[in-house]
Protein backbone atom coordinates (compact mmCIF):
# COMPACT_ATOMS: atom_id res chain seq x y z
CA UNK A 1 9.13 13.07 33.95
CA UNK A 2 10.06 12.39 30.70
CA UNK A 3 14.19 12.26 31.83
CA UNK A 4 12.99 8.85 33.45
CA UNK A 5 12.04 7.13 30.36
CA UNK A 6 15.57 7.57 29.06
CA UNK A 7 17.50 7.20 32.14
CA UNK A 8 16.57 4.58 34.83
CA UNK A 9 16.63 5.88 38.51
CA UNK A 10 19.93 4.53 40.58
CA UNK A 11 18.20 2.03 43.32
CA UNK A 12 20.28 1.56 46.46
CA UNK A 13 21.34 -2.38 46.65
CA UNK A 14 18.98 -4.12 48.49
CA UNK A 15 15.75 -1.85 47.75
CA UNK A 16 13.26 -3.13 45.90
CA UNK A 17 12.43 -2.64 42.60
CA UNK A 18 9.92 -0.15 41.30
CA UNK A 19 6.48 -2.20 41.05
CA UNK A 20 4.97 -2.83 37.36
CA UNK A 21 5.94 -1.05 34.14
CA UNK A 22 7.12 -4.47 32.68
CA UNK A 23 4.58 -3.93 29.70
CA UNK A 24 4.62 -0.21 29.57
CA UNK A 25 8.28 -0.32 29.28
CA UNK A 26 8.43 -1.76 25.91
CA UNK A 27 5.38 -0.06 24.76
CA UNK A 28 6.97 2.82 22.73
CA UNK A 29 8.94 0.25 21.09
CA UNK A 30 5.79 -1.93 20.40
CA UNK A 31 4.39 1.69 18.62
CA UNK A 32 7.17 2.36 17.07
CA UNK A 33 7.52 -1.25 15.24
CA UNK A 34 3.79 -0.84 14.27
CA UNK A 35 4.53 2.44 12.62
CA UNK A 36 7.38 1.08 10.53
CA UNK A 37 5.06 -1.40 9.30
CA UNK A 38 2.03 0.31 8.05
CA UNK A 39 4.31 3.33 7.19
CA UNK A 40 6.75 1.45 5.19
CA UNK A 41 6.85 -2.55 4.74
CA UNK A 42 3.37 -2.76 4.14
CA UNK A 43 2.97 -0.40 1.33
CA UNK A 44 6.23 -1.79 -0.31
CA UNK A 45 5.14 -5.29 -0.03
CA UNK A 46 1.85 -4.04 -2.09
CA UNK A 47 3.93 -2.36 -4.51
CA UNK A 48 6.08 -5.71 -5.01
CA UNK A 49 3.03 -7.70 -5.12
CA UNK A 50 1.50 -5.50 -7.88
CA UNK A 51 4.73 -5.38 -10.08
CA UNK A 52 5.05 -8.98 -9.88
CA UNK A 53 1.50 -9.35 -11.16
CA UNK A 54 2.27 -6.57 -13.81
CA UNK A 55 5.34 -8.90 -15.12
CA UNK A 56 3.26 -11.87 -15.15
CA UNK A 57 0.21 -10.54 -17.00
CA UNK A 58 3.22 -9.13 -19.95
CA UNK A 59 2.23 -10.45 -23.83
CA UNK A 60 3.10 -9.42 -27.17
CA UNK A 61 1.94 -6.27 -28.20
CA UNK A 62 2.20 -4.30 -25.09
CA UNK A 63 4.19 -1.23 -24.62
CA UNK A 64 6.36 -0.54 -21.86
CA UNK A 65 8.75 2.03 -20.00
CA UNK A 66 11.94 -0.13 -18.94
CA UNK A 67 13.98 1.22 -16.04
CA UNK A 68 16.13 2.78 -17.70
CA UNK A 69 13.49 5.03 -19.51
CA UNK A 70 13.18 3.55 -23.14
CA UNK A 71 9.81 2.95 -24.59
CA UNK A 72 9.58 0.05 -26.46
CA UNK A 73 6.63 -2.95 -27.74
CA UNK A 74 7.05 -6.48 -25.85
CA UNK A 75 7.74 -8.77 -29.11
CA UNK A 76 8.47 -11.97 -27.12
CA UNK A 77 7.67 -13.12 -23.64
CA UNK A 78 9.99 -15.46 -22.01
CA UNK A 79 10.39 -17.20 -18.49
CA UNK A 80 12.93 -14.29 -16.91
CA UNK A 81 13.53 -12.04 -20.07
CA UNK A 82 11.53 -9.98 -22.44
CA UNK A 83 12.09 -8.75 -26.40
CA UNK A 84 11.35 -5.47 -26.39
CA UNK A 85 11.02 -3.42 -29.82
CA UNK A 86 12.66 -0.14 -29.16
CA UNK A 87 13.06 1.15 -32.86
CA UNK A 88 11.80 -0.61 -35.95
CA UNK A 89 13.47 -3.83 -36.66
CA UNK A 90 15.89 -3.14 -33.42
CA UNK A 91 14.67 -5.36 -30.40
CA UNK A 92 16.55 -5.46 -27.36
CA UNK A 93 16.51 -8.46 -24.27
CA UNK A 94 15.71 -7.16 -20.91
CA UNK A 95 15.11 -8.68 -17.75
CA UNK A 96 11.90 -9.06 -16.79
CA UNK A 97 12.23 -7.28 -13.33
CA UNK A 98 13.87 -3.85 -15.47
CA UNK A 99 10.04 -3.50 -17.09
CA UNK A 100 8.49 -0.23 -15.33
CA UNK A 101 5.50 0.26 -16.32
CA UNK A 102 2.82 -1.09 -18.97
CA UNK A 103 1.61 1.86 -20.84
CA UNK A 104 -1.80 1.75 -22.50
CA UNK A 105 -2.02 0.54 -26.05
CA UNK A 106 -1.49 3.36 -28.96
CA UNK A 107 0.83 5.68 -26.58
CA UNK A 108 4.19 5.02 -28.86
CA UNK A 109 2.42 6.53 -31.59
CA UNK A 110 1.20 9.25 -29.91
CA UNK A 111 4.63 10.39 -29.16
């Protein structure tokens, strides 16, 4: 039944313990650890990997969505921060990691 997978039978003191089951006992926890991973650290991992490639492929000239929502053209590129234009002749620093998305060249203008 399935009461015995959550509660364990009371043995009297010297019987003998139920044969096998070792393996099958952790099984549902085995399935349950493979779920989380292809369910959610795998797909985040992927995400993470792809961002990271996304920030390292940044030059001058692209445009970008920033976290906080502000469109803006990537004027200068540095090691962990990037000069975004958000207005003309106002460019603001952001960290790298705040840079959403790169949108595809000619969007700014189309807004």
């Amino acid at each position: 039944m399935i009461t015995e997978f959550f509660i364990s039978n009371a043995h009297a003191e010297g019987a003998a313990a139920p044969a096998g089951g070792g393996f099958l006992e952790f099984l549902p926890l085995i399935a349950l650890l493979a779920v989380f991973y292809f369910l959610i650290l795998r797909p985040q991992q992927k995400r993470a990997k792809e961002h990271k490639a996304m920030m390292d492929a940044l030059q001058k000239g692209d445009e970008v969505v920033t976290g906080g929502g502000a469109l803006g053209r990537v004027e200068k590129v540095g090691e962990e921060y990037v000069a975004v234009e958000v207005a003309a002749g106002v460019i603001v620093q952001y960290q790298k990691f705040a840079i959403q998305t790169v949108l595809p060249k000619g969007t700014i203008k189309a807004l």
